[in-house]
Protein backbone atom coordinates (compact mmCIF):
# COMPACT_ATOMS: atom_id res chain seq x y z
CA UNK A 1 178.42 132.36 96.83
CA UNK A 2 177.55 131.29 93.29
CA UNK A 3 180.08 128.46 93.54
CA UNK A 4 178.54 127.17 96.42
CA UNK A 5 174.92 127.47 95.05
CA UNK A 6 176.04 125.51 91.82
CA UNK A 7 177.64 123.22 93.58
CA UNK A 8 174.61 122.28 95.36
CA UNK A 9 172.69 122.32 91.96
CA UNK A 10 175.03 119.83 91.02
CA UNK A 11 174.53 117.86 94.35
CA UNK A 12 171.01 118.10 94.23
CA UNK A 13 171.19 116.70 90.23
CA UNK A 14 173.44 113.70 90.99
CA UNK A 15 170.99 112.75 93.97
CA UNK A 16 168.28 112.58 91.81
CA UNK A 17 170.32 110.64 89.57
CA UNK A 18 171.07 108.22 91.78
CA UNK A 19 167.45 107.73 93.10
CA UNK A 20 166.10 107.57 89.57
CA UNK A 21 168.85 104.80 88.59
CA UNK A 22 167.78 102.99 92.01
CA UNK A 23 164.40 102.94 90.54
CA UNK A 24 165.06 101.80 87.36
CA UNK A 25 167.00 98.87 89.12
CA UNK A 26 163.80 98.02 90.83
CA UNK A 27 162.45 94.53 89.05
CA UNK A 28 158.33 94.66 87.80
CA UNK A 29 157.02 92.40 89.38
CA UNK A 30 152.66 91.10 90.45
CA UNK A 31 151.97 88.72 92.92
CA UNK A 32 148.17 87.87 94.32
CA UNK A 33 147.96 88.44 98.08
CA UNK A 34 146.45 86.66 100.93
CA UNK A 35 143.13 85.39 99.99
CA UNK A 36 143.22 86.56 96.58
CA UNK A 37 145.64 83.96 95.24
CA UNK A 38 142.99 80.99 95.14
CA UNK A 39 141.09 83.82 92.80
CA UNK A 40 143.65 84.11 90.53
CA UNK A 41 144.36 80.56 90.38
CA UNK A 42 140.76 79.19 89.64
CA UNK A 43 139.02 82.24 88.58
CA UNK A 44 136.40 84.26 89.09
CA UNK A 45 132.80 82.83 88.99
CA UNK A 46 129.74 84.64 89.87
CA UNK A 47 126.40 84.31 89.15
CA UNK A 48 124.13 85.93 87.13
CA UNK A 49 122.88 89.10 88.77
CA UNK A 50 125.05 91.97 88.85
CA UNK A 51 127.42 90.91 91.63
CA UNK A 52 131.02 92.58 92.33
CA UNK A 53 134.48 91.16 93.58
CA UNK A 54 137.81 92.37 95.66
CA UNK A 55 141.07 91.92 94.44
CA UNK A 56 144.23 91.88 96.06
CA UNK A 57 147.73 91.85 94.62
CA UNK A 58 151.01 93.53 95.29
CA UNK A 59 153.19 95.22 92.62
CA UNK A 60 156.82 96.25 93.23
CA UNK A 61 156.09 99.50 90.37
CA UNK A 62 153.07 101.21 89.20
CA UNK A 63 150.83 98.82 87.15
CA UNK A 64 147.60 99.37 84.64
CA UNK A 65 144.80 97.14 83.88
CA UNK A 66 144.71 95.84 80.22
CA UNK A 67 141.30 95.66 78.77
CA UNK A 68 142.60 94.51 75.17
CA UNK A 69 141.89 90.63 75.51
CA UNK A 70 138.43 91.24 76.08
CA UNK A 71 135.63 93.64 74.24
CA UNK A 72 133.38 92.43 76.63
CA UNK A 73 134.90 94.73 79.53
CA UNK A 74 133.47 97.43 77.68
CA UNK A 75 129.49 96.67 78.56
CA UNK A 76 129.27 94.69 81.62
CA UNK A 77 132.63 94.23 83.38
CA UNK A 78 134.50 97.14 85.20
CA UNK A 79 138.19 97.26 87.60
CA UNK A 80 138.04 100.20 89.71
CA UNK A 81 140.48 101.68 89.77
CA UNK A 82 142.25 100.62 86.46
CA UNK A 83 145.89 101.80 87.24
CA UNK A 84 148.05 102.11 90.72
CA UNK A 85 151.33 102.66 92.46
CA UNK A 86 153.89 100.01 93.53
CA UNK A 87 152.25 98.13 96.84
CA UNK A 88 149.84 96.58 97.85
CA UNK A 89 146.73 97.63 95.71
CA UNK A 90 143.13 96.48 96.43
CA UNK A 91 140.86 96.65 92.80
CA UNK A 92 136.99 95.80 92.43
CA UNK A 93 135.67 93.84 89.51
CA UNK A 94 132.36 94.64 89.40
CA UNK A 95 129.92 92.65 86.63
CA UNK A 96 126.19 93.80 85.77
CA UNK A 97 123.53 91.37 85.54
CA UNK A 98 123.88 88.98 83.03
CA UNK A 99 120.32 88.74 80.77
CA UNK A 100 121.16 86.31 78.00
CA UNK A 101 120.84 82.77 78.03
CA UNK A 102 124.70 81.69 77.74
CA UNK A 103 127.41 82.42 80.16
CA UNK A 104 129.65 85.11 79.74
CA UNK A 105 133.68 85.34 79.84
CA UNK A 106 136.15 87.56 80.54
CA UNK A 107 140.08 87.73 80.90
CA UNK A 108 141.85 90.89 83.48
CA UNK A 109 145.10 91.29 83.03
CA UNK A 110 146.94 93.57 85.45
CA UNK A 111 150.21 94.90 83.51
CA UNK A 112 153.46 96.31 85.00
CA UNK A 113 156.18 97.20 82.68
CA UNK A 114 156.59 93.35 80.89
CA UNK A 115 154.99 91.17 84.34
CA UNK A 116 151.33 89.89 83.36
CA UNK A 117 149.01 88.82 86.20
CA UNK A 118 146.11 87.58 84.89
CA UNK A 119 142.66 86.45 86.33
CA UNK A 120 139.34 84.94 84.23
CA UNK A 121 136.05 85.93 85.20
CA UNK A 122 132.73 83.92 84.25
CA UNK A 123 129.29 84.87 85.11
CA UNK A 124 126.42 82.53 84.50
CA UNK A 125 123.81 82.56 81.75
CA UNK A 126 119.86 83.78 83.53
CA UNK A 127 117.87 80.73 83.98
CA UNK A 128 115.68 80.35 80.74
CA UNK A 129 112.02 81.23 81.57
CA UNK A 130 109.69 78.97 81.06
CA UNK A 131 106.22 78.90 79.60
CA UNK A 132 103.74 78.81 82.93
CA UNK A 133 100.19 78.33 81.27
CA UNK A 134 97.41 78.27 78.07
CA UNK A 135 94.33 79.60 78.22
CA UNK A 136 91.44 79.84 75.94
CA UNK A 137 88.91 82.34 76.22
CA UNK A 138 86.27 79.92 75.44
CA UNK A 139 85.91 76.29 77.01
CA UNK A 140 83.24 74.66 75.51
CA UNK A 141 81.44 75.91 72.42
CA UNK A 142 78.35 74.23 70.72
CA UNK A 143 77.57 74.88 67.17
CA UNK A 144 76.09 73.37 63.60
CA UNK A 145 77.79 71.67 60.74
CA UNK A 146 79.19 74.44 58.51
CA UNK A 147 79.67 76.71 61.26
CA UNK A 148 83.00 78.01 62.32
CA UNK A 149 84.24 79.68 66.00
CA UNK A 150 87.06 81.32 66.77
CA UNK A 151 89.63 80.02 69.75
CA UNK A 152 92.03 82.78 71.45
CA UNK A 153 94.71 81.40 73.38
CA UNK A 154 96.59 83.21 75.72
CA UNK A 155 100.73 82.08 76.62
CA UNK A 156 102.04 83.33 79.62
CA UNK A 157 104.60 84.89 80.62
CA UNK A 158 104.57 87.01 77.42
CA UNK A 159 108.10 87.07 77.64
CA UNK A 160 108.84 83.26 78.01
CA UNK A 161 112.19 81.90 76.71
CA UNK A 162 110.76 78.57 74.98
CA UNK A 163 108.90 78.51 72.00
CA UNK A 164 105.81 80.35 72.55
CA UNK A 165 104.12 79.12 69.41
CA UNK A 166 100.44 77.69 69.53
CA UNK A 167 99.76 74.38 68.30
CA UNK A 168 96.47 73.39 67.57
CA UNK A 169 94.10 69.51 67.67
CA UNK A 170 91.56 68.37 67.26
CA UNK A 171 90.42 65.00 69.11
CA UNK A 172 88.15 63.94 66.14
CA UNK A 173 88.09 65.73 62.75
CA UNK A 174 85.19 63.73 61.57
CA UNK A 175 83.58 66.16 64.19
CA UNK A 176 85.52 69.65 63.96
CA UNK A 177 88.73 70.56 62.70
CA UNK A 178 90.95 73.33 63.71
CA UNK A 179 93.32 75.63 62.15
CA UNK A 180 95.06 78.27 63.81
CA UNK A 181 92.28 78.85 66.20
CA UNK A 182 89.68 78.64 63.80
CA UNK A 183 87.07 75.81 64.46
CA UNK A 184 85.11 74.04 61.87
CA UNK A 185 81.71 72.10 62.39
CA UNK A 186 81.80 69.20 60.50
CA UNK A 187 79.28 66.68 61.71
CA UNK A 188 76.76 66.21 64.22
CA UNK A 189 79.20 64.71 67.78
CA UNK A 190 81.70 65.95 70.15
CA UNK A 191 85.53 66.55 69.53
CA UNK A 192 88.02 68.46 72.16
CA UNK A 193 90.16 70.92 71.03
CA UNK A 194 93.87 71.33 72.29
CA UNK A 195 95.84 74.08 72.10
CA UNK A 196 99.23 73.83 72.88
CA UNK A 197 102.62 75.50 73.50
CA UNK A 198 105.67 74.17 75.19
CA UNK A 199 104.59 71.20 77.88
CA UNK A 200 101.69 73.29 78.70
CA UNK A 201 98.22 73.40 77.37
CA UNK A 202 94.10 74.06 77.45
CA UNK A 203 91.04 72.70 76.30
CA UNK A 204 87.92 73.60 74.12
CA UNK A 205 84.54 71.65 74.16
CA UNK A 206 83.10 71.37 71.14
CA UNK A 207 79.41 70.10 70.51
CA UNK A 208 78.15 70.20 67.04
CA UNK A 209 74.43 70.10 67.32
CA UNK A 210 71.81 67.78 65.26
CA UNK A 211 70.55 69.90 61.68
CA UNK A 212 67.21 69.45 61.60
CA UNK A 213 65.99 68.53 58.27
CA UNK A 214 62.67 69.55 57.45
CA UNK A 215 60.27 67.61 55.24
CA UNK A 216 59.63 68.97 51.93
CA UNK A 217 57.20 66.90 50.17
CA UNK A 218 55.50 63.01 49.74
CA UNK A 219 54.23 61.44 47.34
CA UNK A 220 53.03 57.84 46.18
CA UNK A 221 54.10 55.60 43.51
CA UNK A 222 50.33 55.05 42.58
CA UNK A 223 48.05 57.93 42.90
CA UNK A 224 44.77 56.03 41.21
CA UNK A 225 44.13 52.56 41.51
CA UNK A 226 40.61 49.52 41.10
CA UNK A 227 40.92 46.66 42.88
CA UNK A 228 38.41 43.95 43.97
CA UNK A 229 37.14 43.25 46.64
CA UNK A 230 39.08 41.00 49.06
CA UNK A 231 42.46 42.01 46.76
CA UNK A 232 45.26 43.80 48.57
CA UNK A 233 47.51 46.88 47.06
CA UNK A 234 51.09 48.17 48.19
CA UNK A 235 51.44 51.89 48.20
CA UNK A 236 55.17 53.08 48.25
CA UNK A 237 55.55 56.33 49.70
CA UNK A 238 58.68 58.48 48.58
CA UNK A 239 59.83 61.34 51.69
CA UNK A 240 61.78 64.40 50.02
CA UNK A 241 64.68 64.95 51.40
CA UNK A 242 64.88 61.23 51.88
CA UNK A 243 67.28 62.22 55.01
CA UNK A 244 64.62 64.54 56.65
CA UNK A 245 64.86 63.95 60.23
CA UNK A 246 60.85 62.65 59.96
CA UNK A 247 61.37 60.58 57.04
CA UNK A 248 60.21 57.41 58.39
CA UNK A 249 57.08 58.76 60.92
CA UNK A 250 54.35 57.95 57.98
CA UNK A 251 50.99 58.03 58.76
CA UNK A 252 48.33 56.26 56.86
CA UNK A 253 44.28 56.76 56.54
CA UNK A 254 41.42 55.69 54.69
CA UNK A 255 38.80 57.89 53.80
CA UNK A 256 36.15 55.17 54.46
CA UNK A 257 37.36 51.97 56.23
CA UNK A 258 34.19 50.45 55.06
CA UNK A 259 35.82 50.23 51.93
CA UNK A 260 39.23 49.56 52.55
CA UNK A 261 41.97 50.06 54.72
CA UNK A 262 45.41 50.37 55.15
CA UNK A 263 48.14 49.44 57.26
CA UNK A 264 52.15 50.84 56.62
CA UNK A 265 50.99 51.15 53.10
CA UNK A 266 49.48 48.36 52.46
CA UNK A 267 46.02 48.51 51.80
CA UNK A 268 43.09 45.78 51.83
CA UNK A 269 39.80 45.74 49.94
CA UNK A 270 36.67 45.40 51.20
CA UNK A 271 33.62 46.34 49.98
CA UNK A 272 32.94 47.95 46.69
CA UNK A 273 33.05 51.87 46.12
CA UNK A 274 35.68 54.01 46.48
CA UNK A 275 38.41 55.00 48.87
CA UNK A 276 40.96 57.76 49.13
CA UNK A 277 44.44 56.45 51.14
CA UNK A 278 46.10 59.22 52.35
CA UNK A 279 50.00 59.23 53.50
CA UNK A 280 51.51 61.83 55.81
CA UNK A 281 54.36 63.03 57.24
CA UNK A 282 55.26 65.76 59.13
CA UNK A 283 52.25 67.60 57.95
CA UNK A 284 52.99 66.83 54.13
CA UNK A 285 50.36 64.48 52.36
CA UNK A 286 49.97 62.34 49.20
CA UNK A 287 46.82 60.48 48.27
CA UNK A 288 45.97 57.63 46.21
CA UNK A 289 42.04 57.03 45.00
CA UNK A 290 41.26 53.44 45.33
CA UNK A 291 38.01 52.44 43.07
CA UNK A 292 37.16 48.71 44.34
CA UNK A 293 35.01 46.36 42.29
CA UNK A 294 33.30 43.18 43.44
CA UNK A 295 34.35 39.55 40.77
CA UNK A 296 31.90 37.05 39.91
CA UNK A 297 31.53 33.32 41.03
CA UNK A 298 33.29 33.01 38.08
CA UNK A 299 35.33 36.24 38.17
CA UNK A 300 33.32 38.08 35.84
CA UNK A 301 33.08 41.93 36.77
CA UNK A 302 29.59 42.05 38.26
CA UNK A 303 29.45 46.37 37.66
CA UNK A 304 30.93 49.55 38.80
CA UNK A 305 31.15 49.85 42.36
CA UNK A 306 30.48 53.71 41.86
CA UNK A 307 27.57 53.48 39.85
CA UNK A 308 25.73 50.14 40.40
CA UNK A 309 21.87 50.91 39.81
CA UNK A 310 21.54 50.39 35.82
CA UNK A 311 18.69 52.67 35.08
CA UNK A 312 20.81 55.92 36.31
């Protein structure tokens, strides 16, 4: 009884043997099947949202995916399942979406003893996002020389791929500058300011308004004066700030037209006595005294014109 049991031990051994050495004498081998082959051949290319792909191939022994050639397999690229029997053996390559702004590769190699079968996978690069609009939060602004405003500009999308920087113009600096948002009055006009980022942009109108400058004083080059009769005198009146906005509105009087008058400063002599020309503008004055004497036949002063009876 023990003989026969050992001698089926023995049996049983050589059996195994013999279907281990068959297996061994089985050749690796990896070939793509049906559709799959034109995959293999030209690749894999998807597109950039997360996007997955079937794989068929047949492999006379068991067979493992190598990951090696590739750290990028790691983060957005997965074969499920990553290691099979001899067969036919259906894998998924599944990618996640892809949000940079260059394409991404990848190399799968399916292994079986020393028999490589290899397939490269590309997914596209996102399309770049693009700047959409520029506002300002103020479209027209009016101000005076020396004065400054500040311009806020708003890019959108906040999360735009191109260069989201704001640059700023003026249309006439002689009017307003600008610098970084920051408007400066220069002189009295109108500019347009720009702001501007990417191929899109937005507008600011800018009015700086007339200074008014007031009228400080006036005065006369002659403040007394004698003249004859019949003579003429030219006042010259001096405005301070000689750029007041009123500067040339003079207005010129005579105290006694009887006596003399006066016309843009110029004033005539008539009759003997005396005469106070007054000059104004913008409610400032300045006054000359005109004393006006009467000549002779013979141009001899014939008295004072303020005090012509001699016995006073």
């Amino acid at each position: 009884m023990k003989r026969i049991t050992l001698l089926g031990a023995v049996a049983l051994l050589l059996a195994a043997a013999s279907c281990e050495k068959k297996a061994a004498e089985v050749a690796a081998s990896l070939t793509p099947a049906g559709a799959s082959a034109d995959l293999f051949s030209k690749g894999i290319a998807v597109n950039s949202g997360a996007n997955s792909v079937t794989l068929k191939f047949n492999s006379a022994k068991e067979w493992s995916v190598d990951t090696e050639e590739t750290k990028a397999l790691v983060s957005w690229l997965s074969v499920n399942p990553a290691s099979g029997k001899a067969g036919e053996n259906t894998v998924t390559v599944s990618v996640q979406a892809n949000d940079q702004l260059a394409d991404r590769k990848a190399k799968i190699s399916f292994l079986s003893d020393d028999v490589k079968l290899s397939v490269n996978v590309t997914q596209s690069a996102r399309e770049a996002v693009a700047i959409t609009s520029v506002t300002l939060d103020k479209t027209e602004i009016s101000f005076y020389a020396g004065e400054t405003e500040t311009l806020k500009a708003t890019v959108l999308p906040s999360n735009a791929d191109e260069d989201r920087t704001v640059v700023w113009t003026s249309s006439d600096e002689k009017v307003a500058t600008v610098k970084d948002g920051v408007v400066t009055a220069v002189a009295e006009g109108e500019a347009t300011v720009t702001a501007t980022a990417g191929s899109k942009s937005a507008t600011c109108k800018v009015t700086v308004l007339h200074t008014v400058v007031n009228v400080e004083s006036v005065s006369l080059d002659v403040t007394e004066a004698a003249i004859f009769v019949g003579e003429t005198l030219t006042l010259k009146a001096t405005v301070n700030p000689s750029n007041a906005d009123e500067a040339a509105n003079l207005t010129w009087t005579s105290s006694d037209e009887t006596i003399a008058t006066v016309k843009d400063g110029v004033v005539t002599a008539l009759a003997m006595g005396k005469a106070e020309i007054t000059v104004a503008c913008s409610g400032k004055t300045a006054v000359c005294v005109v004393t006006i004497d009467k000549k002779g036949s013979h141009g001899e002063d014939l008295g004072d014109p303020v005090n012509t009876n001699p016995w006073n």
